[in-house]
Protein backbone atom coordinates (compact mmCIF):
# COMPACT_ATOMS: atom_id res chain seq x y z
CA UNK A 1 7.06 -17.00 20.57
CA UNK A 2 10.33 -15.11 20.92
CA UNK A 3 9.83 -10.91 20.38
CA UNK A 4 11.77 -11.30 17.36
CA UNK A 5 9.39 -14.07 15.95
CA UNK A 6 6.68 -11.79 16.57
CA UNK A 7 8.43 -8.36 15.08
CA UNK A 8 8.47 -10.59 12.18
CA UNK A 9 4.79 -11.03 12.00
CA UNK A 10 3.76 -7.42 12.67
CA UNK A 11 5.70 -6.45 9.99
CA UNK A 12 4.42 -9.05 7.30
CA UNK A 13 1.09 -7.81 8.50
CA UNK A 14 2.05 -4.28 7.85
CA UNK A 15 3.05 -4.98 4.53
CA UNK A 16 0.01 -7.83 3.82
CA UNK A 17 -2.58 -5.33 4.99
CA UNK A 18 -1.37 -2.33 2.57
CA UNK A 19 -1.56 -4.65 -0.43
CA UNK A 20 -4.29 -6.01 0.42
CA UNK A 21 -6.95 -2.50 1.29
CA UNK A 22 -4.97 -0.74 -1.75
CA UNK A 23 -5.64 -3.73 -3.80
CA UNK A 24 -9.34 -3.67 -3.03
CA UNK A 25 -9.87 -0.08 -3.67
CA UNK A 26 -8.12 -0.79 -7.03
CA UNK A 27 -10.95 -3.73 -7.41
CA UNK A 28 -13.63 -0.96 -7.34
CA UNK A 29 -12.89 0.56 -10.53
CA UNK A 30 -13.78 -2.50 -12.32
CA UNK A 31 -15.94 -2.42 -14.85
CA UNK A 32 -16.11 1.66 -13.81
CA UNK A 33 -12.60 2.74 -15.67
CA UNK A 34 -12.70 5.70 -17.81
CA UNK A 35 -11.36 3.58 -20.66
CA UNK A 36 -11.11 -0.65 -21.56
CA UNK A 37 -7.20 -0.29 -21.26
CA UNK A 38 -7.44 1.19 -17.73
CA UNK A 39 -10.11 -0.97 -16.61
CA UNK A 40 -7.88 -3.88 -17.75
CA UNK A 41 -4.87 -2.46 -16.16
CA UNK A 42 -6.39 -1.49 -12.87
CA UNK A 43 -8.05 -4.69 -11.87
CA UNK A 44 -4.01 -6.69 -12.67
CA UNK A 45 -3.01 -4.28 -10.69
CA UNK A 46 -5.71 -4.95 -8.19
CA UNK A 47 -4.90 -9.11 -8.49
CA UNK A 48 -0.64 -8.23 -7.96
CA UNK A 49 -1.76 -6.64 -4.89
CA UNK A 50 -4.06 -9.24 -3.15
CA UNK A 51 -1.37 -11.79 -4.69
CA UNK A 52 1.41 -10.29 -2.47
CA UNK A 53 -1.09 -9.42 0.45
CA UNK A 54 -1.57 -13.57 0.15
CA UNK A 55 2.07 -13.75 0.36
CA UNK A 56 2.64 -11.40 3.22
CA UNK A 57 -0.08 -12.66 5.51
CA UNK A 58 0.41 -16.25 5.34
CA UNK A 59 3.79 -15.49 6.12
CA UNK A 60 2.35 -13.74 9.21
CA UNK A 61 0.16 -16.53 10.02
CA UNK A 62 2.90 -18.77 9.69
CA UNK A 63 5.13 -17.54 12.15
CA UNK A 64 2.00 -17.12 14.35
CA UNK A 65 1.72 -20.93 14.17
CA UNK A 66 -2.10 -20.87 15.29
CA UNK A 67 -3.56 -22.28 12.69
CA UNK A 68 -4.66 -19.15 10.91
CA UNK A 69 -4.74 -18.44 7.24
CA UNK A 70 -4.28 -15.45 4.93
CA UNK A 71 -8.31 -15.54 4.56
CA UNK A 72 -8.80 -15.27 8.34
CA UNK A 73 -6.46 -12.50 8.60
CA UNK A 74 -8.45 -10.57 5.73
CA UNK A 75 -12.00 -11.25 6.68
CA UNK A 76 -12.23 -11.77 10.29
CA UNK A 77 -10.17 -8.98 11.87
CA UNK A 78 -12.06 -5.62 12.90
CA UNK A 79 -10.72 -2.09 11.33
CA UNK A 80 -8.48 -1.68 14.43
CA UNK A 81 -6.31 -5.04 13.99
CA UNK A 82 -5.56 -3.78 10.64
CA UNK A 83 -2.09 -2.06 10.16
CA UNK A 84 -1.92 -0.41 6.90
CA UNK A 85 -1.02 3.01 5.67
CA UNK A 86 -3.97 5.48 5.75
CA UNK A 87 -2.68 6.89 2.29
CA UNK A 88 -4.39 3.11 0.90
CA UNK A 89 -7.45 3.00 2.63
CA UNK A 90 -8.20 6.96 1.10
CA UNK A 91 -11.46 6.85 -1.42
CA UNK A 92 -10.79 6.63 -5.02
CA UNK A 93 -12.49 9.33 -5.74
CA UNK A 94 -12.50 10.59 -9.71
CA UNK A 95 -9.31 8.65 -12.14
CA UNK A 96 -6.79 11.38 -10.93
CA UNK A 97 -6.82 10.50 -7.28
CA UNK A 98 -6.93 7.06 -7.66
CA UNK A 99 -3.58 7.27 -9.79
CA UNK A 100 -1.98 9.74 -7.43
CA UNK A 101 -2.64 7.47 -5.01
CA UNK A 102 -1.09 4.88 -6.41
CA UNK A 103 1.85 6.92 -7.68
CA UNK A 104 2.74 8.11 -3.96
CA UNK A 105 2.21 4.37 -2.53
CA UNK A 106 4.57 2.32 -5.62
CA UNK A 107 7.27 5.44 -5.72
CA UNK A 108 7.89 4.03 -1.87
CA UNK A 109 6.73 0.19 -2.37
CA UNK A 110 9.44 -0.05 -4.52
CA UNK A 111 12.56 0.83 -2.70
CA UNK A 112 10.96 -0.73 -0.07
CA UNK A 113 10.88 -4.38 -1.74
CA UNK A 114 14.14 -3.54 -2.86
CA UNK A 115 15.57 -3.19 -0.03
CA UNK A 116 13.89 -6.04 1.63
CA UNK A 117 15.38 -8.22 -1.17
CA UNK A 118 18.82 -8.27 1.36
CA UNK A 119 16.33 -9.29 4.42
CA UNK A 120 18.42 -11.45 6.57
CA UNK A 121 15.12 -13.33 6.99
CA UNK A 122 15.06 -15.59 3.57
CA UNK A 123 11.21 -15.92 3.53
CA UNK A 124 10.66 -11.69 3.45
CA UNK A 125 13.61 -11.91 1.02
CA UNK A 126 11.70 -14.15 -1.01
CA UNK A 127 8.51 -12.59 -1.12
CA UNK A 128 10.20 -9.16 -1.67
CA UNK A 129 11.98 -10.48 -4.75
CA UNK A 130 9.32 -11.68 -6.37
CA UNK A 131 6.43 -8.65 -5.33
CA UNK A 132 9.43 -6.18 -6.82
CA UNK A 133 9.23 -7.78 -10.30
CA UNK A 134 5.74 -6.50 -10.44
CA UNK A 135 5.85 -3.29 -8.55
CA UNK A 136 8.93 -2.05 -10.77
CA UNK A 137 5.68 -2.13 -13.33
CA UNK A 138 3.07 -0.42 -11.31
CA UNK A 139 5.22 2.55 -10.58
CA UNK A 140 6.09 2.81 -14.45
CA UNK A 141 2.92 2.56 -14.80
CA UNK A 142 1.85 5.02 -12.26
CA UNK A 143 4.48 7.77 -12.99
CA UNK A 144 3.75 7.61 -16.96
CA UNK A 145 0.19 8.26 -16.10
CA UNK A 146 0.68 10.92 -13.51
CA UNK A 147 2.82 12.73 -16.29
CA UNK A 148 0.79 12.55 -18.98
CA UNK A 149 -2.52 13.94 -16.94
CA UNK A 150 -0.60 16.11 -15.07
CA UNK A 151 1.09 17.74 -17.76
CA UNK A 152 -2.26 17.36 -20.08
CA UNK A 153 -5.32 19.84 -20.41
CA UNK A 154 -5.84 22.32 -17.96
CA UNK A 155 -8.78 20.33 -16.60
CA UNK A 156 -6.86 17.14 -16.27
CA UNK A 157 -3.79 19.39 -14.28
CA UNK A 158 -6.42 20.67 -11.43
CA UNK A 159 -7.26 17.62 -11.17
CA UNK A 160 -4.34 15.57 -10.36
CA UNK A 161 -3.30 18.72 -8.69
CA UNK A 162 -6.75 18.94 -6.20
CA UNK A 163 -5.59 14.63 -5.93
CA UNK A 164 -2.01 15.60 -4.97
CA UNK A 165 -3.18 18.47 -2.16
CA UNK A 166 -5.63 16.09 -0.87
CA UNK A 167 -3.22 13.04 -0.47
CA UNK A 168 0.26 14.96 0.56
CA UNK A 169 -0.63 14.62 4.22
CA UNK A 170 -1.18 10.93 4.36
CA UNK A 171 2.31 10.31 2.65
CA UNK A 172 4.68 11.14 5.77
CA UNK A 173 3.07 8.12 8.03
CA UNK A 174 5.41 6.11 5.27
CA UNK A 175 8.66 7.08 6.90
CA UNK A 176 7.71 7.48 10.43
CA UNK A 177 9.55 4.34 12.45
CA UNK A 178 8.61 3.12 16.06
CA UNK A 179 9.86 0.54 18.52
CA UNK A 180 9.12 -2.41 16.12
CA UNK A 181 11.13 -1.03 13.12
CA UNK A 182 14.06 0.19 15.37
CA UNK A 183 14.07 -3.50 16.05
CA UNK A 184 13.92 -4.61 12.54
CA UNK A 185 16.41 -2.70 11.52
CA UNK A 186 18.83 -3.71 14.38
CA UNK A 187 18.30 -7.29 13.22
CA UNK A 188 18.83 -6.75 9.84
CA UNK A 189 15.63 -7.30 8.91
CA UNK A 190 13.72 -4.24 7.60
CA UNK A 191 15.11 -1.15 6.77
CA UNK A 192 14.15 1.85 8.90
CA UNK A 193 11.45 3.63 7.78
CA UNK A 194 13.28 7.13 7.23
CA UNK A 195 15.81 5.73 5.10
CA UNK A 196 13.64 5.06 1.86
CA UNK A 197 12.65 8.47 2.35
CA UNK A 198 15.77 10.31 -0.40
CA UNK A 199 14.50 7.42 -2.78
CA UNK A 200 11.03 8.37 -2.76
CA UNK A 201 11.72 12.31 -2.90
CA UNK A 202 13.76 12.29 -5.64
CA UNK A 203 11.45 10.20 -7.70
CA UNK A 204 8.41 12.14 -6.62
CA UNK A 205 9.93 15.29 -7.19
CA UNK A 206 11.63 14.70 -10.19
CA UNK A 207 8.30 13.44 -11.67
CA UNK A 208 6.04 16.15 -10.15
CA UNK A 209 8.37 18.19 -11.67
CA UNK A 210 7.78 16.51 -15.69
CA UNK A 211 3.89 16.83 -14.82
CA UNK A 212 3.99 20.68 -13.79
CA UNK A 213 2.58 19.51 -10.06
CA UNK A 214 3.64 21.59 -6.75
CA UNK A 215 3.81 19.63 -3.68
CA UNK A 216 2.16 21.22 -0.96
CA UNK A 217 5.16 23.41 0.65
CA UNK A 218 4.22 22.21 4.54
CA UNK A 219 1.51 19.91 5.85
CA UNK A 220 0.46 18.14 8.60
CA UNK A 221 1.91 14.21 8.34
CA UNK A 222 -1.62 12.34 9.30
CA UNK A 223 -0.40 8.92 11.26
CA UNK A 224 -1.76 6.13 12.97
CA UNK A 225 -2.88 2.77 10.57
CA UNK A 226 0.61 1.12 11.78
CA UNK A 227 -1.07 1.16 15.20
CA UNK A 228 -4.16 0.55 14.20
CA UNK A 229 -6.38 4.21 14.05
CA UNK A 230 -7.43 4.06 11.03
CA UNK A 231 -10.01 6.80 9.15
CA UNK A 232 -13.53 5.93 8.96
CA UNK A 233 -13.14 4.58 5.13
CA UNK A 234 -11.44 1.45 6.30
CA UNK A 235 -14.40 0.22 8.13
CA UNK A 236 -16.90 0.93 5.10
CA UNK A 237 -13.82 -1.31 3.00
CA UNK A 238 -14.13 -4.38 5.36
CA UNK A 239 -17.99 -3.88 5.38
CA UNK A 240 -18.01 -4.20 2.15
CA UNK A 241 -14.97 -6.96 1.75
CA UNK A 242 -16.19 -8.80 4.16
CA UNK A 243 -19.71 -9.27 4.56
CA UNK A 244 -19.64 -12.94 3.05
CA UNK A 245 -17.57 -14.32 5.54
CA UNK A 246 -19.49 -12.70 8.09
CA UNK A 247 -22.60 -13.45 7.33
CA UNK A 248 -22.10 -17.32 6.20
CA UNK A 249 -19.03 -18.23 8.86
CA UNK A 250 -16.57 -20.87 6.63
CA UNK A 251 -18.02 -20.71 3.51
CA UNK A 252 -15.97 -22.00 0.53
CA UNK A 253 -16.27 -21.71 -2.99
């Protein structure tokens, strides 16, 4: 398989694996939503996700060509063969942090997909086209909602404030390239990393700005789920998200 081929399949990976953690930790709120409209919204959003992480890994395990599925990719790899963005794998902790969360991930999700639309690979193109249709909604979704609690009681503003302070370090590993998106982006096929970064500040700032929110002047940019080093959460997700698999090798249902 030519290094290209294999760029390829990192990077569908990379994007398969942040749907799909983010989507699960969107799962957990199920049933656990602070109101039937959020509960509702939550787990679509949860189903878009693990949709597109479908999408993005069977592309993978396409260009692979080893006979491996999406499923194998989700449920048989160990925490350091997974390549998402820390920010995802982060505990939900209260309502607040799980929409800041989700804020900081869609505000760069969607220039991402956007700009993925012009992928001079087709099959990225594809995917990107149709994942943007539904993250365009998520981060409307997510900014209204950041707004409104931000700039609500003065209870609901420490909150998504304490959210905000604990997340802002985990949001620079977004636009931090290496050897494989230098190569990417020489191809034509990804955009490099620091280039969706004006997009996502001016969004994020203008809407921080609606929701009286202060983004934490300096901090320290945490790194490493591209690669693989991932925080201890991610292995209590797959413990979790897994187990099945594990346990009873192949079964279907």
């Amino acid at each position: 398989m030519g290094v290209t081929s294999a760029a390829i399949a990192e990077f569908a990976t990379r994007m398969g694996d942040n749907c799909l953690i983010l989507g699960h930790r969107d799962s957990e709120w199920c049933g656990h939503s602070p109101a039937l409209e959020e509960d509702i919204a939550l787990a679509n959003t949860a189903l878009d996700h693990v949709g597109q992480a479908q999408l993005w890994l069977g592309l993978a395990c396409e260009i692979e060509g080893r006979g491996k599925t999406a499923d194998t990719l989700a449920f048989l790899r160990d925490a350091s063969g997974y390549r998402n963005l820390l920010l995802v794998e982060q505990p939900n902790g209260d309502f607040g942090r799980t929409i800041m969360r989700q804020f900081l991930f869609d505000a760069w999700h969607l220039p991402m997909l956007k700009a993925l639309i012009n992928s001079s690979d087709k099959r990225i193109a594809e995917i990107a086209e149709k994942a943007s249709k539904e993250v365009a909604y998520h981060l409307e979704r997510s900014t209204d909602l950041v707004v409104r609690l931000g700039d609500g009681t003065r209870e609901s503003q420490a909150r998504m404030q304490t959210a905000l302070d604990f997340l802002w370090p985990y949001t620079g590993e977004m636009f931090l390239g290496d050897a494989l998106d230098d190569e990417l982006e020489a191809a034509g096929i990804a955009p490099a990393p620091a280039s969706l970064r004006p997009a996502w500040d001016q969004h994020v700032g203008r809407t921080l700005a609606e929701a009286t929110l202060k983004a934490p002047d300096k901090s320290y940019a945490q790194k490493g789920g591209k690669r693989g080093v991932h925080s201890e959460h991610l292995g209590f997700i797959l413990a979790e998200m897994q187990f099945l698999q594990r346990a009873y090798p192949g079964a279907k249902w």
